[in-house]
PDB file of N, CA and C in Angstrom:
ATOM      1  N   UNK A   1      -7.685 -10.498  -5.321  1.00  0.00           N
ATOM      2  CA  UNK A   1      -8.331 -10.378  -4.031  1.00  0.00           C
ATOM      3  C   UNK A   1      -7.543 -11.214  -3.031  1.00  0.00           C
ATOM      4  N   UNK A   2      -7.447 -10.410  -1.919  1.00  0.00           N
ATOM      5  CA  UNK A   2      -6.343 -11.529  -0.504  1.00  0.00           C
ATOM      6  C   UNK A   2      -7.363 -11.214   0.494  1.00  0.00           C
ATOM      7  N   UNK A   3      -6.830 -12.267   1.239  1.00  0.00           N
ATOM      8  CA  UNK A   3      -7.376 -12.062   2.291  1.00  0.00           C
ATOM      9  C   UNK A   3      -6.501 -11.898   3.539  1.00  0.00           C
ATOM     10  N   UNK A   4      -6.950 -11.523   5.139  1.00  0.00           N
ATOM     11  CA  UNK A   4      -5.954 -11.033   5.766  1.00  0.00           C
ATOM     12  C   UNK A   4      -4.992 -12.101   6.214  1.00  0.00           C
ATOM     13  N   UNK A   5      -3.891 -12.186   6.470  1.00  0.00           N
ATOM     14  CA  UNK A   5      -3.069 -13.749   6.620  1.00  0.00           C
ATOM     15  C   UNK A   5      -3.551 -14.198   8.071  1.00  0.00           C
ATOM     16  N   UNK A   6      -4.103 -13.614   9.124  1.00  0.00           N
ATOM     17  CA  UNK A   6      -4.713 -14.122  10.317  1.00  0.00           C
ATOM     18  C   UNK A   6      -5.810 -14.588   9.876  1.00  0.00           C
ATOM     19  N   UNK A   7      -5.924 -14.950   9.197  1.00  0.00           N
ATOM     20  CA  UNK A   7      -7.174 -15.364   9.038  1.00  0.00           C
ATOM     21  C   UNK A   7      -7.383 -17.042   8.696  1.00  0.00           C
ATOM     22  N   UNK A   8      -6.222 -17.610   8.194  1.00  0.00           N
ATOM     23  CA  UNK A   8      -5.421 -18.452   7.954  1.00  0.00           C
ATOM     24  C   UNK A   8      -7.087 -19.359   6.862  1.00  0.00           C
ATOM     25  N   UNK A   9      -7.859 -18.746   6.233  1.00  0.00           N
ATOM     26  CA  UNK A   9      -8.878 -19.401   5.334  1.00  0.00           C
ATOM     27  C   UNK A   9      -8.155 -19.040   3.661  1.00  0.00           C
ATOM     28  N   UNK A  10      -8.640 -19.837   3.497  1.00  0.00           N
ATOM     29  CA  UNK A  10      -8.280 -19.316   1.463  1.00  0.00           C
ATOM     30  C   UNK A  10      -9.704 -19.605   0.839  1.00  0.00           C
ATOM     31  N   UNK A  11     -10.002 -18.263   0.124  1.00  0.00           N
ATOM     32  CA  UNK A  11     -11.149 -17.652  -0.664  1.00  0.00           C
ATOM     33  C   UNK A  11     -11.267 -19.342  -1.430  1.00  0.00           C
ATOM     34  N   UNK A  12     -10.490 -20.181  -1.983  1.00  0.00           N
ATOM     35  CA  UNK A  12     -10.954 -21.047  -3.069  1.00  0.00           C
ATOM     36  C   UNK A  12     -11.384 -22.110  -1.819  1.00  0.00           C
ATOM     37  N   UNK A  13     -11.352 -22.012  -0.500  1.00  0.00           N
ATOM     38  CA  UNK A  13     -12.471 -23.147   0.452  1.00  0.00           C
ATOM     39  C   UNK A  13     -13.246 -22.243   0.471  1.00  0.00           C
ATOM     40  N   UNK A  14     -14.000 -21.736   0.736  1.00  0.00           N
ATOM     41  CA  UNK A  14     -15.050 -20.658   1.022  1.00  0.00           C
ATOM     42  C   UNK A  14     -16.431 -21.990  -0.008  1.00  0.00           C
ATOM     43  N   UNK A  15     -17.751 -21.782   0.597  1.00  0.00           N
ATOM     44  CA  UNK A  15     -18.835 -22.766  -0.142  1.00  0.00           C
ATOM     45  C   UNK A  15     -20.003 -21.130  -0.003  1.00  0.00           C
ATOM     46  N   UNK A  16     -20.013 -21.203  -1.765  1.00  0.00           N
ATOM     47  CA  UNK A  16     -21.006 -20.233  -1.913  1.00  0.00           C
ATOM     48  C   UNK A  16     -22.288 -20.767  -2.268  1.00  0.00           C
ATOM     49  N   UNK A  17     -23.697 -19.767  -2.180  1.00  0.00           N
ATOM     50  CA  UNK A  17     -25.525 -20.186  -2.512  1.00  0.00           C
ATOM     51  C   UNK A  17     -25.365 -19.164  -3.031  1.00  0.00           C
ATOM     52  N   UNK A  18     -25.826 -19.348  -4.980  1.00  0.00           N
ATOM     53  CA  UNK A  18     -26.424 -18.332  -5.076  1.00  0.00           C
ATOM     54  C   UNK A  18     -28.112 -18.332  -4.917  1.00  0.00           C
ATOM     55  N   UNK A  19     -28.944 -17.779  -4.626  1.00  0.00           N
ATOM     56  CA  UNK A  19     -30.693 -18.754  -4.847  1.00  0.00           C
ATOM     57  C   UNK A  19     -31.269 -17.168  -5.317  1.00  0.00           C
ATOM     58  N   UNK A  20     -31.749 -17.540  -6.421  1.00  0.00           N
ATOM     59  CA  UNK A  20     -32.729 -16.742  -7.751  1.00  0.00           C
ATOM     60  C   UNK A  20     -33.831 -16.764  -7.025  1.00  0.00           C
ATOM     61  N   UNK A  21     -34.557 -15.981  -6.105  1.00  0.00           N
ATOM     62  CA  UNK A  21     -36.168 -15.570  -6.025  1.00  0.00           C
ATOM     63  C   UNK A  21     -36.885 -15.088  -6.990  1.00  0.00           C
ATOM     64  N   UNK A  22     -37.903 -16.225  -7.602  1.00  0.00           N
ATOM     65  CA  UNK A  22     -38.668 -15.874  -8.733  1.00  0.00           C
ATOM     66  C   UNK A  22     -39.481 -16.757  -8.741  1.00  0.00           C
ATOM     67  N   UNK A  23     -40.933 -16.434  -8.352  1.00  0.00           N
ATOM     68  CA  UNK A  23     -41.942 -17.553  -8.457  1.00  0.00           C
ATOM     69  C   UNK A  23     -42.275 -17.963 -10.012  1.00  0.00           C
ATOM     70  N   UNK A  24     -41.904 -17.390 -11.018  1.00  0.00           N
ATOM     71  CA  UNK A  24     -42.075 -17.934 -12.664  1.00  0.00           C
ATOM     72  C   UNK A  24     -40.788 -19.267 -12.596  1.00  0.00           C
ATOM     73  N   UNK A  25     -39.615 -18.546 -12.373  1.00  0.00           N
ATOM     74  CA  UNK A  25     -38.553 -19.041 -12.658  1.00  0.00           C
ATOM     75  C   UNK A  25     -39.100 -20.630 -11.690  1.00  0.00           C
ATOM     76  N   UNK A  26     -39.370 -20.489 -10.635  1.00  0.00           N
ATOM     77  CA  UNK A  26     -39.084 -21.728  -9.862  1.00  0.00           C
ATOM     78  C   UNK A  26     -40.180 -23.141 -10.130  1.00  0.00           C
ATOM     79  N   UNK A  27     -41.396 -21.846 -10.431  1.00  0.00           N
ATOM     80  CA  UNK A  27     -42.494 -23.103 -10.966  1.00  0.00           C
ATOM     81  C   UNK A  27     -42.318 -23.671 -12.661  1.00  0.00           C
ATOM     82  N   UNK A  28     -41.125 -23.143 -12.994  1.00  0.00           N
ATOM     83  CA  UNK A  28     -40.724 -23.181 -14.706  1.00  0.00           C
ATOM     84  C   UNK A  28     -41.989 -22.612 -15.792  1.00  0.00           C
ATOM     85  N   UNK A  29     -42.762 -21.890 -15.338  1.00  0.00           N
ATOM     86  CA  UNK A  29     -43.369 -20.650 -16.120  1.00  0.00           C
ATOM     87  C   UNK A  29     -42.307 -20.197 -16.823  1.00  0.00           C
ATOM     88  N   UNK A  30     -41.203 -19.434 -16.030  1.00  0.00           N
ATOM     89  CA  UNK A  30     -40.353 -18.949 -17.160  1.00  0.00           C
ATOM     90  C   UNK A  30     -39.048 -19.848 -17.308  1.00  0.00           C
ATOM     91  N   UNK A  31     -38.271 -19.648 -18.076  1.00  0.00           N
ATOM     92  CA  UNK A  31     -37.478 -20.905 -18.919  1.00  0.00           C
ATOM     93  C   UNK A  31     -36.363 -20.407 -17.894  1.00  0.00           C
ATOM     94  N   UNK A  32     -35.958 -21.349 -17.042  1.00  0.00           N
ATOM     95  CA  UNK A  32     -34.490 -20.958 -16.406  1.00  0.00           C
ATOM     96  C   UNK A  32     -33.290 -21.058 -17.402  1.00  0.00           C
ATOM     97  N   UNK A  33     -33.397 -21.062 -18.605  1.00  0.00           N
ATOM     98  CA  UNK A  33     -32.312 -21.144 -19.408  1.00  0.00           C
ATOM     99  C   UNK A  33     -31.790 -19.427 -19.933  1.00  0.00           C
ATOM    100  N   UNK A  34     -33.061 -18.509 -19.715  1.00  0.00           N
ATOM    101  CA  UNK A  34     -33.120 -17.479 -19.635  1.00  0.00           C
ATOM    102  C   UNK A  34     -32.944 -16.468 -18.251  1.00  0.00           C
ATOM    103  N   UNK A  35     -32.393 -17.017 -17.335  1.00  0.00           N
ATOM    104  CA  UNK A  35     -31.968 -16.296 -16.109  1.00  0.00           C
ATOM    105  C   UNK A  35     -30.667 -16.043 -16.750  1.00  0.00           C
ATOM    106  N   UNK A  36     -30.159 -14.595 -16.242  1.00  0.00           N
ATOM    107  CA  UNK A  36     -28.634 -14.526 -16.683  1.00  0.00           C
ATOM    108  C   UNK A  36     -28.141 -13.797 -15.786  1.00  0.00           C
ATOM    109  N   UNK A  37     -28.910 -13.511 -14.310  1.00  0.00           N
ATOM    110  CA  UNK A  37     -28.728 -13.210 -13.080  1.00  0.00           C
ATOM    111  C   UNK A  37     -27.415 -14.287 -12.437  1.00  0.00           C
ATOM    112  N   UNK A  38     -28.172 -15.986 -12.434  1.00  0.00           N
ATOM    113  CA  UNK A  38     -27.712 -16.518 -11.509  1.00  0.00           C
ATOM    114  C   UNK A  38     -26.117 -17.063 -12.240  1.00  0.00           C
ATOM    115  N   UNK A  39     -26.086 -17.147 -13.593  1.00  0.00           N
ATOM    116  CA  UNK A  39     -24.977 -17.281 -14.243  1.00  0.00           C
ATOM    117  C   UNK A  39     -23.684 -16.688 -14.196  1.00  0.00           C
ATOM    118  N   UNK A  40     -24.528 -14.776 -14.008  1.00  0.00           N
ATOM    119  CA  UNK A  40     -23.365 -13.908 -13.544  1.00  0.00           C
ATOM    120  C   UNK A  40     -22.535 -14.162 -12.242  1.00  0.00           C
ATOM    121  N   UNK A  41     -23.486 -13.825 -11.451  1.00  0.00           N
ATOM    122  CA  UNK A  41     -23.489 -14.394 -10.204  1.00  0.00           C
ATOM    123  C   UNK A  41     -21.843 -15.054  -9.895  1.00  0.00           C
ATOM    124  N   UNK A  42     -22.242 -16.620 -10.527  1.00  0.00           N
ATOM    125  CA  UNK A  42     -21.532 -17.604 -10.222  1.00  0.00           C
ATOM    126  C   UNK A  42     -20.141 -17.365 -11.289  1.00  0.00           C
ATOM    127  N   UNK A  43     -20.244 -16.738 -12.475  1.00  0.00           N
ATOM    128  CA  UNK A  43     -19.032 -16.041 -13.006  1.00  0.00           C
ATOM    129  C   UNK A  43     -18.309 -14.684 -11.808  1.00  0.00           C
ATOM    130  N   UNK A  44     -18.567 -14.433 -11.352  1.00  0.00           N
ATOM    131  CA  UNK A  44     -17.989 -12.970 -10.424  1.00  0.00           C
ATOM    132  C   UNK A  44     -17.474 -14.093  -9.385  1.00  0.00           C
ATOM    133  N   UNK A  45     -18.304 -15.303  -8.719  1.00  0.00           N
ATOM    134  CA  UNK A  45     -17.817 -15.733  -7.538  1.00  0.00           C
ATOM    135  C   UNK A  45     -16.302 -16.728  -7.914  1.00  0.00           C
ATOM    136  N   UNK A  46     -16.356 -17.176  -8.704  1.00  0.00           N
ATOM    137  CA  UNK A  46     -15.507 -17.858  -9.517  1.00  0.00           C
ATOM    138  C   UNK A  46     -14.474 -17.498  -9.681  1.00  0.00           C
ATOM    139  N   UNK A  47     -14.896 -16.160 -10.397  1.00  0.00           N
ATOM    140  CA  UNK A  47     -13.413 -15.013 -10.890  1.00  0.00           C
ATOM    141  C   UNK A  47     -12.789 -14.830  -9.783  1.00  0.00           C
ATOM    142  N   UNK A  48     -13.221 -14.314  -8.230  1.00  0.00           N
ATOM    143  CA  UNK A  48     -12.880 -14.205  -7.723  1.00  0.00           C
ATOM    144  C   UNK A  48     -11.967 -15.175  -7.044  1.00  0.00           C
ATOM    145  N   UNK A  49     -12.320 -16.269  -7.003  1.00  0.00           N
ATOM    146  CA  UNK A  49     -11.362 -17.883  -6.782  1.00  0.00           C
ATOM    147  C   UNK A  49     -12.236 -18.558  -5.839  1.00  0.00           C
ATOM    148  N   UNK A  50     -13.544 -18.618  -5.734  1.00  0.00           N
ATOM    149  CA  UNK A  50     -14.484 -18.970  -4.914  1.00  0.00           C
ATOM    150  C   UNK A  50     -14.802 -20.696  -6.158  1.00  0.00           C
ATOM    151  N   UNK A  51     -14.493 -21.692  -5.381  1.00  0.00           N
ATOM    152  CA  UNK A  51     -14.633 -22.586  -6.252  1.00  0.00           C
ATOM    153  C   UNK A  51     -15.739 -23.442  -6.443  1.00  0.00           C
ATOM    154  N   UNK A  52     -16.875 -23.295  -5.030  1.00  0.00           N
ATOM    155  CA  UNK A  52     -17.712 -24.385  -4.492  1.00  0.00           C
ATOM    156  C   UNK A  52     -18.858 -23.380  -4.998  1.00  0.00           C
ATOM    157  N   UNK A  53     -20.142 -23.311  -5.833  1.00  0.00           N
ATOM    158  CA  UNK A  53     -21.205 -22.647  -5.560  1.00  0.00           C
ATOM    159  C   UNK A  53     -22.391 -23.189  -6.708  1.00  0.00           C
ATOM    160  N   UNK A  54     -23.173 -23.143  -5.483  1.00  0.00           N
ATOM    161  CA  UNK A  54     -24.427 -23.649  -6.224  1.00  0.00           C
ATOM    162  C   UNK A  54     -25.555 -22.653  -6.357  1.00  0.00           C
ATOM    163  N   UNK A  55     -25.941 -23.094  -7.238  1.00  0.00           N
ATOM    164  CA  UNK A  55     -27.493 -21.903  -7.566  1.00  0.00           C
ATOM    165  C   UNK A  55     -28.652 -22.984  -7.582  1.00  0.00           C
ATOM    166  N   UNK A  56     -29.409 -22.110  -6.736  1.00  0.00           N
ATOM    167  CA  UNK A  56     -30.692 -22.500  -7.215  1.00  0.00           C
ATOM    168  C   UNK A  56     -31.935 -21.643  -7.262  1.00  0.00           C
ATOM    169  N   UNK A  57     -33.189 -22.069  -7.591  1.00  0.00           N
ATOM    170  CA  UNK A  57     -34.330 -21.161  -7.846  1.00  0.00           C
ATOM    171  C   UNK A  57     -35.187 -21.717  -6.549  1.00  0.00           C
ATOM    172  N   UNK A  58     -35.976 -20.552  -6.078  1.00  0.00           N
ATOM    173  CA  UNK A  58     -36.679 -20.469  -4.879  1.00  0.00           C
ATOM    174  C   UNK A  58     -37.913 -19.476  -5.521  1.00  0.00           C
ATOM    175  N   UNK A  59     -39.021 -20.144  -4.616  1.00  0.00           N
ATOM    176  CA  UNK A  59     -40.172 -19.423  -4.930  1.00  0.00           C
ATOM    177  C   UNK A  59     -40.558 -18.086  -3.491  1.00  0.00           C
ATOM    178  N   UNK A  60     -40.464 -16.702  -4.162  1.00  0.00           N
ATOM    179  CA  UNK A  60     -40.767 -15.550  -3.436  1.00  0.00           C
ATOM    180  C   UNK A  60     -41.560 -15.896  -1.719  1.00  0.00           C
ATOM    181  N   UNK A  61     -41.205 -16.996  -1.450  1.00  0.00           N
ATOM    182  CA  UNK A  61     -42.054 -16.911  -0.501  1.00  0.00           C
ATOM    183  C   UNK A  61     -41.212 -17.142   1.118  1.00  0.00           C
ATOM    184  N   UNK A  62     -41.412 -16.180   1.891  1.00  0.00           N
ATOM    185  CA  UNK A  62     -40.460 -16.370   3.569  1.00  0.00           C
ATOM    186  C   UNK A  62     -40.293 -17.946   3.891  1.00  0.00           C
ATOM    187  N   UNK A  63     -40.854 -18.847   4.085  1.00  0.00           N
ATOM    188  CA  UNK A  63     -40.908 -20.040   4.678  1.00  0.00           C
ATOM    189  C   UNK A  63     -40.247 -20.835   3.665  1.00  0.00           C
ATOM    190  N   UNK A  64     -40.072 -20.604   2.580  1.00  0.00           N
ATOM    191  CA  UNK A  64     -39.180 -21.522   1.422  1.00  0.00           C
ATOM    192  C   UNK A  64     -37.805 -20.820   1.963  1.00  0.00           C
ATOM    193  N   UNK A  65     -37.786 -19.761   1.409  1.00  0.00           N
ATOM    194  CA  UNK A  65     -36.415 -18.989   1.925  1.00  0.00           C
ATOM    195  C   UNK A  65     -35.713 -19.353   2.952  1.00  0.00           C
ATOM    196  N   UNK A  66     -36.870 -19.520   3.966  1.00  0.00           N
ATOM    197  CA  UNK A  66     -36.060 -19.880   5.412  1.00  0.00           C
ATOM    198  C   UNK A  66     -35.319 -21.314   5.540  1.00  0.00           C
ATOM    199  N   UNK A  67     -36.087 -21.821   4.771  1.00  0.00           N
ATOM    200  CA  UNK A  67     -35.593 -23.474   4.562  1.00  0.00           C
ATOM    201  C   UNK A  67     -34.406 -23.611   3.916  1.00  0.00           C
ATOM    202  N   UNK A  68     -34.336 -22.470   2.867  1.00  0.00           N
ATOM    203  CA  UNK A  68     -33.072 -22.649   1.922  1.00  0.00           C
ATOM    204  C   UNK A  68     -31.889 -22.403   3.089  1.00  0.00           C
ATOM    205  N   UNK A  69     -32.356 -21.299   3.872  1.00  0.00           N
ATOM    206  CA  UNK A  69     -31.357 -20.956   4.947  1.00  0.00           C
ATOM    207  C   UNK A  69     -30.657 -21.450   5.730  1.00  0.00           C
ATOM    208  N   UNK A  70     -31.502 -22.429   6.699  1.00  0.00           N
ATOM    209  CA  UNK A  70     -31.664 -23.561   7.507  1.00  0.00           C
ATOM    210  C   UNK A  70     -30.510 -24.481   6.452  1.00  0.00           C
ATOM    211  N   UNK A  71     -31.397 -24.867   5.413  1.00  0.00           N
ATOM    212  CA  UNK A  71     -30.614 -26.043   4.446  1.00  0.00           C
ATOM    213  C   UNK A  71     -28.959 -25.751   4.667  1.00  0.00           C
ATOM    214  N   UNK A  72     -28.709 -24.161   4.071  1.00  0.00           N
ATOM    215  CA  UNK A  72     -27.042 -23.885   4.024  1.00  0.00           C
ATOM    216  C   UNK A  72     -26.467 -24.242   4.770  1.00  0.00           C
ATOM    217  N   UNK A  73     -26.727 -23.306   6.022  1.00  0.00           N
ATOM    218  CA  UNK A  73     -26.397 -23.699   7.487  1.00  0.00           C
ATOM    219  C   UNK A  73     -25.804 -25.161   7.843  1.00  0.00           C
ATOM    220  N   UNK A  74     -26.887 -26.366   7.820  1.00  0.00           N
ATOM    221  CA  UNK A  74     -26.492 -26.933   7.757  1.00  0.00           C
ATOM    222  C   UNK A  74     -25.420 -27.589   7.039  1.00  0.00           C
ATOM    223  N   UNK A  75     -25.387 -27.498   5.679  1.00  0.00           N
ATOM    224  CA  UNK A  75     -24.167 -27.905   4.847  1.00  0.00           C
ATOM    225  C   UNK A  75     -22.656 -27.009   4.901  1.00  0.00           C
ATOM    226  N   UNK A  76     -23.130 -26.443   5.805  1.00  0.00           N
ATOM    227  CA  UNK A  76     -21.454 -24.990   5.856  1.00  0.00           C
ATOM    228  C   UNK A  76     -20.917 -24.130   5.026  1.00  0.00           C
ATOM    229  N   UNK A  77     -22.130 -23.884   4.398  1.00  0.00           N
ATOM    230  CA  UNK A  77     -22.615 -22.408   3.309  1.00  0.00           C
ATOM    231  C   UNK A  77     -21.438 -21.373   3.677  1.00  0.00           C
ATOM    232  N   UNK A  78     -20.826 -21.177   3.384  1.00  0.00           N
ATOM    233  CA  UNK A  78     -19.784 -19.729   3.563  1.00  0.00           C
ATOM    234  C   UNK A  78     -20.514 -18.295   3.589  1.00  0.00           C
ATOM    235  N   UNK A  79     -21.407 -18.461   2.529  1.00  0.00           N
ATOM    236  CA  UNK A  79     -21.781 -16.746   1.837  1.00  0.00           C
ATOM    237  C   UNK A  79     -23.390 -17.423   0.764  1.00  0.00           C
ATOM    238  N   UNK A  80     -24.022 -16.813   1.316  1.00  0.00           N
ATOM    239  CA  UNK A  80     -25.403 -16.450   0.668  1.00  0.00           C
ATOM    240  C   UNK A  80     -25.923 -15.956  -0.024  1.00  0.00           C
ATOM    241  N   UNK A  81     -26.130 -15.684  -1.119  1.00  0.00           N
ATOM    242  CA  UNK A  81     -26.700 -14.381  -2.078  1.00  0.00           C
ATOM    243  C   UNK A  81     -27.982 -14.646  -2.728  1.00  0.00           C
ATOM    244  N   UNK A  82     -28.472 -13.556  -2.096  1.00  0.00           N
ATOM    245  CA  UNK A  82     -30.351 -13.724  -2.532  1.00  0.00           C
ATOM    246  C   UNK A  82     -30.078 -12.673  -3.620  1.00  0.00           C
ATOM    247  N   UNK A  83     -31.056 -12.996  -5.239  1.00  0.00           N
ATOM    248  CA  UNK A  83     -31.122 -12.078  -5.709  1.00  0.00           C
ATOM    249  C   UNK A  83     -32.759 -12.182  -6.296  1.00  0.00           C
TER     250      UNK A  83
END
């Protein structure tokens, strides 16, 4: 994967979120050792040469979400991925 040379960024600075929406997963009802969503995820972003990315679990709800949003933003989140 390249990117365009005007662009003068390289994919391995890029800061990725992955955040798992799952109210089991987030209240640990279900075992986050068993997500294999957010694992992939961060294997594909990786492969790709994306070096910075964090996952986390969020509960289904708009106003958490928005916070996670807000949160990125502030830290200089590159790329977002809700799944």
């Amino acid at each position: 994967m390249s990117w365009p040379a005007h662009l003068d960024i390289k994919i391995s600075d890029l800061k990725a979120s992955v955040v798992i929406v799952s109210d089991s997963l987030f209240s640990g009802e279900n075992d986050i050792t068993n997500d294999q969503s957010g694992p992939v995820a961060i294997e594909i972003l990786t492969y790709a040469g994306i070096t910075s990315v964090n996952l986390d679990y969020y509960p289904d709800e708009l106003s958490a979400l928005q916070s996670k949003v807000d949160w990125d933003v502030q830290e200089n989140v590159d790329l977002i991925i809700f799944i």
